[in-house]
N, C-alpha and C. Protein backbone atom coordinates (compact mmCIF):
# COMPACT_ATOMS: atom_id res chain seq x y z
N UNK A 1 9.83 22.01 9.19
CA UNK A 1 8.78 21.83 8.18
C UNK A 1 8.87 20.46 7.50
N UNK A 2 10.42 20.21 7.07
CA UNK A 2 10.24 18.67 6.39
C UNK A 2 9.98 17.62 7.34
N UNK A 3 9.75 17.96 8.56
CA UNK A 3 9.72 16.49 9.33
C UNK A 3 8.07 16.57 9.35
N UNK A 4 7.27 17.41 8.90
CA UNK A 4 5.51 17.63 9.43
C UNK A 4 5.30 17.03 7.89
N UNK A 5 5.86 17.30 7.10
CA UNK A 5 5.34 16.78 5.99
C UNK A 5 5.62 15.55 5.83
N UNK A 6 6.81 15.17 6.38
CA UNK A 6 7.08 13.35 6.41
C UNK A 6 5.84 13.27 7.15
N UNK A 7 5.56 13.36 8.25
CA UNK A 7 4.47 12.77 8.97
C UNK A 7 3.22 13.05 8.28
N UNK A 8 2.61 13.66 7.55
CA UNK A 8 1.53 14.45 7.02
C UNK A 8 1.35 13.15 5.59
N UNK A 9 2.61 13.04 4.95
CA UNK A 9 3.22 11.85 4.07
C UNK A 9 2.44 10.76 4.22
N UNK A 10 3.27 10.45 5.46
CA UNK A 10 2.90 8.60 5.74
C UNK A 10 1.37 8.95 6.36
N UNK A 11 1.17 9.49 7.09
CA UNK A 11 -0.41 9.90 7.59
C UNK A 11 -1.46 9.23 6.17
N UNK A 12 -1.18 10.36 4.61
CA UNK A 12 -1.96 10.24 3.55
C UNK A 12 -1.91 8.92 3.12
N UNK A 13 -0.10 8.46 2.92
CA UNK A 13 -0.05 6.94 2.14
C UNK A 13 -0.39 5.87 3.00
N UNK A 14 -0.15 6.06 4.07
CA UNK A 14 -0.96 4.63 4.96
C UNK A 14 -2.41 4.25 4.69
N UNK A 15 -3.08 5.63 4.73
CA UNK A 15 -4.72 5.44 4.45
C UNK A 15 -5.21 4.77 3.89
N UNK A 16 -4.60 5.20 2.42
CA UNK A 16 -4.87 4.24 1.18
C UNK A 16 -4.98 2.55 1.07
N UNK A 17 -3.96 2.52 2.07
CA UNK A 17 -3.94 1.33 2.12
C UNK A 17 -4.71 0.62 3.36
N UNK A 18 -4.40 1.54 4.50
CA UNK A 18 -6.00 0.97 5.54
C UNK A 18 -7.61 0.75 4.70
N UNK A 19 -7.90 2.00 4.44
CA UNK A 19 -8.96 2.20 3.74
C UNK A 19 -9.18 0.54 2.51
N UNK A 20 -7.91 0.60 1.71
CA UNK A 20 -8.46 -1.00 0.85
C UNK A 20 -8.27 -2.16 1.92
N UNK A 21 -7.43 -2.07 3.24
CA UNK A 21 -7.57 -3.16 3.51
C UNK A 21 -9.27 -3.28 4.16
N UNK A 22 -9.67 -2.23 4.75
CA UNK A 22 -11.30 -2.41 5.16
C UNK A 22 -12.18 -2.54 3.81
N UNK A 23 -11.81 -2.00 3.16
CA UNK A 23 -12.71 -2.35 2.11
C UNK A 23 -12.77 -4.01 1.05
N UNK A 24 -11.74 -4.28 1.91
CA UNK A 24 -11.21 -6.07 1.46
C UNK A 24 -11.85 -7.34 1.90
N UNK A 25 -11.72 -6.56 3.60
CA UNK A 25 -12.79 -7.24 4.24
C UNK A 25 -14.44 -7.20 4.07
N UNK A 26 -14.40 -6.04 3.78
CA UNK A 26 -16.13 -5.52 3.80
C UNK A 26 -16.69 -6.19 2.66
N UNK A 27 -16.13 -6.37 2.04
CA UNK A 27 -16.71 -6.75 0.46
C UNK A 27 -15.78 -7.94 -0.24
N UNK A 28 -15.67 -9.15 0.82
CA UNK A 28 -14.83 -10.14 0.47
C UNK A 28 -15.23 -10.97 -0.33
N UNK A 29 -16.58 -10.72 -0.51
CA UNK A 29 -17.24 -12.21 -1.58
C UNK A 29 -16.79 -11.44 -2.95
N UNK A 30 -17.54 -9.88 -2.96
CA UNK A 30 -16.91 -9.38 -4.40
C UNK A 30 -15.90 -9.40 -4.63
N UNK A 31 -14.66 -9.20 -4.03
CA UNK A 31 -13.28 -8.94 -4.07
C UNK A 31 -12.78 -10.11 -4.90
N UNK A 32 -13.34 -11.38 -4.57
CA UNK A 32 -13.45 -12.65 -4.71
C UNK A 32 -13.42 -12.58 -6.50
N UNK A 33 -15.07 -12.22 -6.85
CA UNK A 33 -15.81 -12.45 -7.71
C UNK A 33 -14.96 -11.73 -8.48
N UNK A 34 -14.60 -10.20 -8.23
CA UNK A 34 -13.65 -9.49 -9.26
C UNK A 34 -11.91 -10.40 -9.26
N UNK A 35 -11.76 -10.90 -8.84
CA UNK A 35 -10.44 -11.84 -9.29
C UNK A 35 -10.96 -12.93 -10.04
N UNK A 36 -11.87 -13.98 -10.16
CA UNK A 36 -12.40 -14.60 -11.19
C UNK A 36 -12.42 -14.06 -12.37
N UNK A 37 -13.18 -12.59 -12.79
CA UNK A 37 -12.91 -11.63 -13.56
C UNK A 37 -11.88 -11.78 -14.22
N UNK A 38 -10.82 -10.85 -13.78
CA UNK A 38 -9.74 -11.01 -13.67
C UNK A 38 -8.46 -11.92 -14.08
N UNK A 39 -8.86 -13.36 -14.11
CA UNK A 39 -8.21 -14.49 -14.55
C UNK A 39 -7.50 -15.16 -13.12
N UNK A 40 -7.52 -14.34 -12.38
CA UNK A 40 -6.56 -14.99 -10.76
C UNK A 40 -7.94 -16.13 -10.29
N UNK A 41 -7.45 -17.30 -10.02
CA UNK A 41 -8.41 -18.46 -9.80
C UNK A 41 -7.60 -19.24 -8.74
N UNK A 42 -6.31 -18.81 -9.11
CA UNK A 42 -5.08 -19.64 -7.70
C UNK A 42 -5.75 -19.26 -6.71
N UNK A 43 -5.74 -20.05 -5.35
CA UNK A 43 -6.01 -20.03 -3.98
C UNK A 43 -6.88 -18.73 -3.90
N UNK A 44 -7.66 -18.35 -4.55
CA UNK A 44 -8.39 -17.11 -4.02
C UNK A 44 -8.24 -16.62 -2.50
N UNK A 45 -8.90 -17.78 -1.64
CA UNK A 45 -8.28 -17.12 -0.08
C UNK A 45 -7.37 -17.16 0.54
N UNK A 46 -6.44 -17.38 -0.14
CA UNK A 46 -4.93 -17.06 0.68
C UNK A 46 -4.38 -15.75 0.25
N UNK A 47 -4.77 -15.39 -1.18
CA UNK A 47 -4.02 -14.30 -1.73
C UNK A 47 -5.44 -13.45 -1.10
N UNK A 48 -6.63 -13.14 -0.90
CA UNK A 48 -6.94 -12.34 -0.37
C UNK A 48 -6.51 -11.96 1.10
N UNK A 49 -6.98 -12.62 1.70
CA UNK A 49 -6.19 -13.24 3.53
C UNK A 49 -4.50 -12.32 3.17
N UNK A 50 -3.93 -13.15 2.74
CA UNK A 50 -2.59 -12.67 2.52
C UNK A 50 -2.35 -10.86 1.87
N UNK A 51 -3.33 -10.49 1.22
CA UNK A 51 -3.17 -9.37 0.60
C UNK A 51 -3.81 -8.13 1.63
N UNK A 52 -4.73 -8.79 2.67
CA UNK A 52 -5.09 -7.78 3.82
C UNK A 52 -4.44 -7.64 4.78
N UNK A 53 -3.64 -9.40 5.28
CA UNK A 53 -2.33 -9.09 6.03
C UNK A 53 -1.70 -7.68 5.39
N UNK A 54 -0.65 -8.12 4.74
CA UNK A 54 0.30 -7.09 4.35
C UNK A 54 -0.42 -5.61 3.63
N UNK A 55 -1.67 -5.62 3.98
CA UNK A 55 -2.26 -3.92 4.04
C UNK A 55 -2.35 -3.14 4.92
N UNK A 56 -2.38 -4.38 6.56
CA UNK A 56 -2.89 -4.01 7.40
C UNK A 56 -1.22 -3.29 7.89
N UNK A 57 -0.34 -4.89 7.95
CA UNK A 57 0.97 -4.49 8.88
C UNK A 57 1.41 -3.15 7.77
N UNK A 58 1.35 -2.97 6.48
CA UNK A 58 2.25 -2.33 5.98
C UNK A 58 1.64 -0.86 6.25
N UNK A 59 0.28 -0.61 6.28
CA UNK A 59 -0.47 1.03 5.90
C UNK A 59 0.01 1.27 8.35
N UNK A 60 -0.03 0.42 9.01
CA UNK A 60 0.01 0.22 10.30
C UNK A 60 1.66 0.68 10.85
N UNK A 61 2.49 0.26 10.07
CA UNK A 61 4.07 0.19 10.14
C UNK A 61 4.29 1.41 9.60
N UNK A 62 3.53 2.06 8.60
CA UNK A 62 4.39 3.26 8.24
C UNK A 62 3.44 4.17 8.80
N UNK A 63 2.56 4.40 8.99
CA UNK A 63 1.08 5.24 10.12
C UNK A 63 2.01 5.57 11.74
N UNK A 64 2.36 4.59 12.08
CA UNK A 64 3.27 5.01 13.48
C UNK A 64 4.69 5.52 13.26
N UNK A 65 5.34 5.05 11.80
CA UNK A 65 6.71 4.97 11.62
C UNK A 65 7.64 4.62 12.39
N UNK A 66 7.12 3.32 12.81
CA UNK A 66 8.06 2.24 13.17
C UNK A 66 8.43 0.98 11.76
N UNK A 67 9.29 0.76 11.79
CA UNK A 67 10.25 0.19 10.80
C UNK A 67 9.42 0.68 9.05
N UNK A 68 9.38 1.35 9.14
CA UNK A 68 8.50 2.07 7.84
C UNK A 68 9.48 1.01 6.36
N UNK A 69 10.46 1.03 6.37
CA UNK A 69 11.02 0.16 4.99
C UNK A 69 10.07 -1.15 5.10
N UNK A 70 9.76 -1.60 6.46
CA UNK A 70 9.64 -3.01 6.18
C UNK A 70 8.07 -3.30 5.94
N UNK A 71 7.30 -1.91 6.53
CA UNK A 71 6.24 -1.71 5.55
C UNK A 71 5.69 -1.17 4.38
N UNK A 72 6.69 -0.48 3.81
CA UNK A 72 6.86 -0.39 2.13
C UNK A 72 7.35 -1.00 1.52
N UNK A 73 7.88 -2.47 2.33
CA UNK A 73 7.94 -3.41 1.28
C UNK A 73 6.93 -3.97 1.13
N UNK A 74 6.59 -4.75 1.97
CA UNK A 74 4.91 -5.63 2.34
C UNK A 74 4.31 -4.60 1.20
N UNK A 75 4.03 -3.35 1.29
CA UNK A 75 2.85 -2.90 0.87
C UNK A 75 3.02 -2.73 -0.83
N UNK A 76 4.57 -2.90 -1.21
CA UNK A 76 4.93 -3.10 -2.70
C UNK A 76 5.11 -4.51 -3.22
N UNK A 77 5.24 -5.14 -2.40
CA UNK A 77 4.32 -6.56 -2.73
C UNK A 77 3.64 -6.71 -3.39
N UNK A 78 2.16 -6.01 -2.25
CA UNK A 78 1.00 -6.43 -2.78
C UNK A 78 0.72 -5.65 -3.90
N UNK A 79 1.06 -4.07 -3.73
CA UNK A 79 0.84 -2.56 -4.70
C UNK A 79 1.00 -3.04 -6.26
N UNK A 80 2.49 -3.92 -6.76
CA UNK A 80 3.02 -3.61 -7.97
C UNK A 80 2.18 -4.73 -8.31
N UNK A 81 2.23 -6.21 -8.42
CA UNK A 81 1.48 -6.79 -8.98
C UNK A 81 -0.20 -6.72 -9.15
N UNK A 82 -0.55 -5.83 -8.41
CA UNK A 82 -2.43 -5.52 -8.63
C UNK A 82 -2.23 -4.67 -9.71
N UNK A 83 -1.18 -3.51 -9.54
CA UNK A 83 -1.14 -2.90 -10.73
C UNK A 83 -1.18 -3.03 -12.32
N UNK A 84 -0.23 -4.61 -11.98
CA UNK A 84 -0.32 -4.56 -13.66
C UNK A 84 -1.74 -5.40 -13.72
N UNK A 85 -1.89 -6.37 -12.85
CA UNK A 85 -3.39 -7.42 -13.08
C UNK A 85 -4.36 -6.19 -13.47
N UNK A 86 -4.60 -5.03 -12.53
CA UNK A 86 -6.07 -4.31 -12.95
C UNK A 86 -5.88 -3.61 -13.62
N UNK A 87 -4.85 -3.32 -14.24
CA UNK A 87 -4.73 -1.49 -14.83
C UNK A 87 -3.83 -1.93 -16.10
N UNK A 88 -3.93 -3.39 -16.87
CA UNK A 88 -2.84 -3.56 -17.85
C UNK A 88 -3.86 -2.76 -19.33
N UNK A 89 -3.64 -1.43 -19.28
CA UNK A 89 -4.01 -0.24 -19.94
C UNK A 89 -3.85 -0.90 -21.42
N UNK A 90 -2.95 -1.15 -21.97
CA UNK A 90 -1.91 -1.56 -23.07
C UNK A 90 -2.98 -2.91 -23.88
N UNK A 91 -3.40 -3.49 -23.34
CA UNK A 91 -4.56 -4.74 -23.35
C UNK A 91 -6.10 -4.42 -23.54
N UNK A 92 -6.36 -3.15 -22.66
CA UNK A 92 -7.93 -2.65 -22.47
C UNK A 92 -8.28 -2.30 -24.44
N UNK A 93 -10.11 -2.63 -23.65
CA UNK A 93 -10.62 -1.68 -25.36
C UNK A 93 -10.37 -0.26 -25.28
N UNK A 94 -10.46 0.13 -26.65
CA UNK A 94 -10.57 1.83 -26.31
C UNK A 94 -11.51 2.53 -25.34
N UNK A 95 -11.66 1.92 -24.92
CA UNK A 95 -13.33 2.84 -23.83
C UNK A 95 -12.53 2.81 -22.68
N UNK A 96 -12.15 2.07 -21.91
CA UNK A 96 -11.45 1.83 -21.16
C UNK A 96 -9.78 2.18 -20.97
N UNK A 97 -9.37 2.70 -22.15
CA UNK A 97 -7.88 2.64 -22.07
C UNK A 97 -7.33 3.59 -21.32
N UNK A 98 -7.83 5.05 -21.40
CA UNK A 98 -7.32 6.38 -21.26
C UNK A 98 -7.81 5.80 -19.41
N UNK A 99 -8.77 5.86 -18.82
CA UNK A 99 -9.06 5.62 -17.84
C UNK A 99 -8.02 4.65 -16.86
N UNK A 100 -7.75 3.51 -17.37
CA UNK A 100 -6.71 2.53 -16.62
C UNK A 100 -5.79 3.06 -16.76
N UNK A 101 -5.20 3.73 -17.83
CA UNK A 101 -4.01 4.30 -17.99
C UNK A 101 -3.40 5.15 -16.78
N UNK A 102 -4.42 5.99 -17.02
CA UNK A 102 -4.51 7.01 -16.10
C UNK A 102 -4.25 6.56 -14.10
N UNK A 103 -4.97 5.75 -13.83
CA UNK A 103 -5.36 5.10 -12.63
C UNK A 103 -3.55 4.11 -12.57
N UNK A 104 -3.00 3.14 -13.77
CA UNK A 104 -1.95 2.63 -13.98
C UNK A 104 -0.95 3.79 -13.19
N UNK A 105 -0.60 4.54 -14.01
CA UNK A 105 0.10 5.48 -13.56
C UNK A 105 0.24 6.67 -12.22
N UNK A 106 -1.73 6.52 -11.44
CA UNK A 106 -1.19 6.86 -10.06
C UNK A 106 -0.85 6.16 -9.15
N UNK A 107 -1.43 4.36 -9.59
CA UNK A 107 -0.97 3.73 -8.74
C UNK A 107 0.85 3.46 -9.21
N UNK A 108 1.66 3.61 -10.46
CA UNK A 108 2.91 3.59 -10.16
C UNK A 108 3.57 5.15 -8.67
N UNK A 109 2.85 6.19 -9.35
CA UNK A 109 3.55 7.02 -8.53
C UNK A 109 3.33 7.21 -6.86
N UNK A 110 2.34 6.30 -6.68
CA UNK A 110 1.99 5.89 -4.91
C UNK A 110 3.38 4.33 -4.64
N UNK A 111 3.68 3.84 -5.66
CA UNK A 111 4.97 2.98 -5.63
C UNK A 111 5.87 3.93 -5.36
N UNK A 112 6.19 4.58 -6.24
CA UNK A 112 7.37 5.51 -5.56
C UNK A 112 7.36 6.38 -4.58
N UNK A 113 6.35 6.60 -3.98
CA UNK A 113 6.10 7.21 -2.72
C UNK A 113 6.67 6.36 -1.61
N UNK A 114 6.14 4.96 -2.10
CA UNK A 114 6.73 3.98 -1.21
C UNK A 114 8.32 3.97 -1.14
N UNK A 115 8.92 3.90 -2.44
CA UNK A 115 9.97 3.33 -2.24
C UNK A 115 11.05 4.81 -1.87
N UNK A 116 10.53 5.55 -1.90
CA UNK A 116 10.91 7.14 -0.99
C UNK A 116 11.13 7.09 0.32
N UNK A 117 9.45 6.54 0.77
CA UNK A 117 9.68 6.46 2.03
C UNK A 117 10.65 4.97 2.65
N UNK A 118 10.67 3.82 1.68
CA UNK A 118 11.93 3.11 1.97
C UNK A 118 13.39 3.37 2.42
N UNK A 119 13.33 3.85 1.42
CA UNK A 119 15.10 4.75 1.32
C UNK A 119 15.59 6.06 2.75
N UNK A 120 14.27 7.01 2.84
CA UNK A 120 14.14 7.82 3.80
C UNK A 120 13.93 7.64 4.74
N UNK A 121 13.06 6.72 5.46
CA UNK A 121 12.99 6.18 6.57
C UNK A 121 12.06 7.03 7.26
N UNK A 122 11.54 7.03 8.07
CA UNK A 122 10.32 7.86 8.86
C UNK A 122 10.17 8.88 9.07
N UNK A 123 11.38 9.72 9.82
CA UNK A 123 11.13 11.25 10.04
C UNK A 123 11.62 11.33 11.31
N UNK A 124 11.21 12.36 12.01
CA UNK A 124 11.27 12.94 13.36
C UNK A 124 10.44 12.55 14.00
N UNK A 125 9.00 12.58 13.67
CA UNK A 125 7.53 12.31 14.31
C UNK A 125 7.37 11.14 14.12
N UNK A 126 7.67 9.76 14.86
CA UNK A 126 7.04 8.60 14.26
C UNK A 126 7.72 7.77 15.94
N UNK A 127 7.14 6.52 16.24
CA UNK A 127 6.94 5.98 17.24
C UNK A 127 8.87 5.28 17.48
N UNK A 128 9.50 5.23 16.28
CA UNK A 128 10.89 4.84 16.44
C UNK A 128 11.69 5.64 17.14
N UNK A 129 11.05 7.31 16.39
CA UNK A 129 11.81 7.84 17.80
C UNK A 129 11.55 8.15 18.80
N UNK A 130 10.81 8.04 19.18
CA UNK A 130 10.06 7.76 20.85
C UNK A 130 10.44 6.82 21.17
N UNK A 131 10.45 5.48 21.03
CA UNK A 131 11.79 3.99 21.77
C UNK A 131 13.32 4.52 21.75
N UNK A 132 14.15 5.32 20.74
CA UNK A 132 15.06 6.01 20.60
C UNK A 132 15.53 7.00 21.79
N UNK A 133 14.49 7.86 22.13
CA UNK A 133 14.59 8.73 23.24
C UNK A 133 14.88 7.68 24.65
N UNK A 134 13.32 6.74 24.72
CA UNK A 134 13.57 6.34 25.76
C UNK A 134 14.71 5.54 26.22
N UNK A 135 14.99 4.69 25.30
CA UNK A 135 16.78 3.91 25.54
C UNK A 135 17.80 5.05 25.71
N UNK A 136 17.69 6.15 24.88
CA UNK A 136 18.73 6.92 25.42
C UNK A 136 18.86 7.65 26.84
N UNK A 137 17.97 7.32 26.93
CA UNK A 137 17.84 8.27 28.81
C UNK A 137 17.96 7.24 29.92
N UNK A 138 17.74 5.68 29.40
CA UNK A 138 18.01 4.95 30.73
C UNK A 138 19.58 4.62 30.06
């Protein structure tokens, strides 16, 4: 049972992050426009470019669970600092506060999902151990 739910796991948390990296691309001029917003004005297209890289390899790396740490890092990279840029709750007007707050705090606990699956490493079901099997039999 715990190895279907590791896989069932990384299945849900990869999404999240496929899903924003298509939605990064799809809507790159806004993505843009909401970091102007925002106050981020540095290199706009490198940190976007750069922020879909490491959505793609990281939601991609832990989806197969091959080297899964080294895509929960990439993907806490990009994860912790958006967090505080969009969701700095503590700063918002009252209209807004309870809401970011809220959103602040699921994006911390999708961080620790990550850094779970860091520490834990993939599972049973994931493409590492399938190269695993096959080296062991030749």
């Amino acid at each position: 049972m715990k190895d279907v739910a590791d896989l069932i796991g990384r299945i849900f948390l990869s999404f999240i992050f496929l899903f924003e990296a298509y939605d990064s691309i799809a809507f790159f001029k806004a993505n843009k426009q909401m970091m102007t917003e925002y106050g981020v004005t540095w290199n706009q297209d490198f940190l976007m470019y750069a922020s879909i890289l490491l959505l793609i390899l990281g939601g991609v790396l832990i989806l197969i669970g091959y080297r899964t740490s080294l895509g929960a890092i990439c993907l806490l990279i990009y994860w912790i600092p958006l967090t505080f840029t969009l969701y700095s709750w503590w700063n918002d007007p009252e209209a807004v506060r309870r809401l970011h707050s809220l959103m602040f705090m699921k994006n911390m606990a999708i961080a620790g999902g990550l850094l779970m699956l860091y520490v834990n490493d993939s599972g049973r079901y994931s493409v590492k151990r399938i190269f695993a099997r096959v080296y062991n039999k030749s």
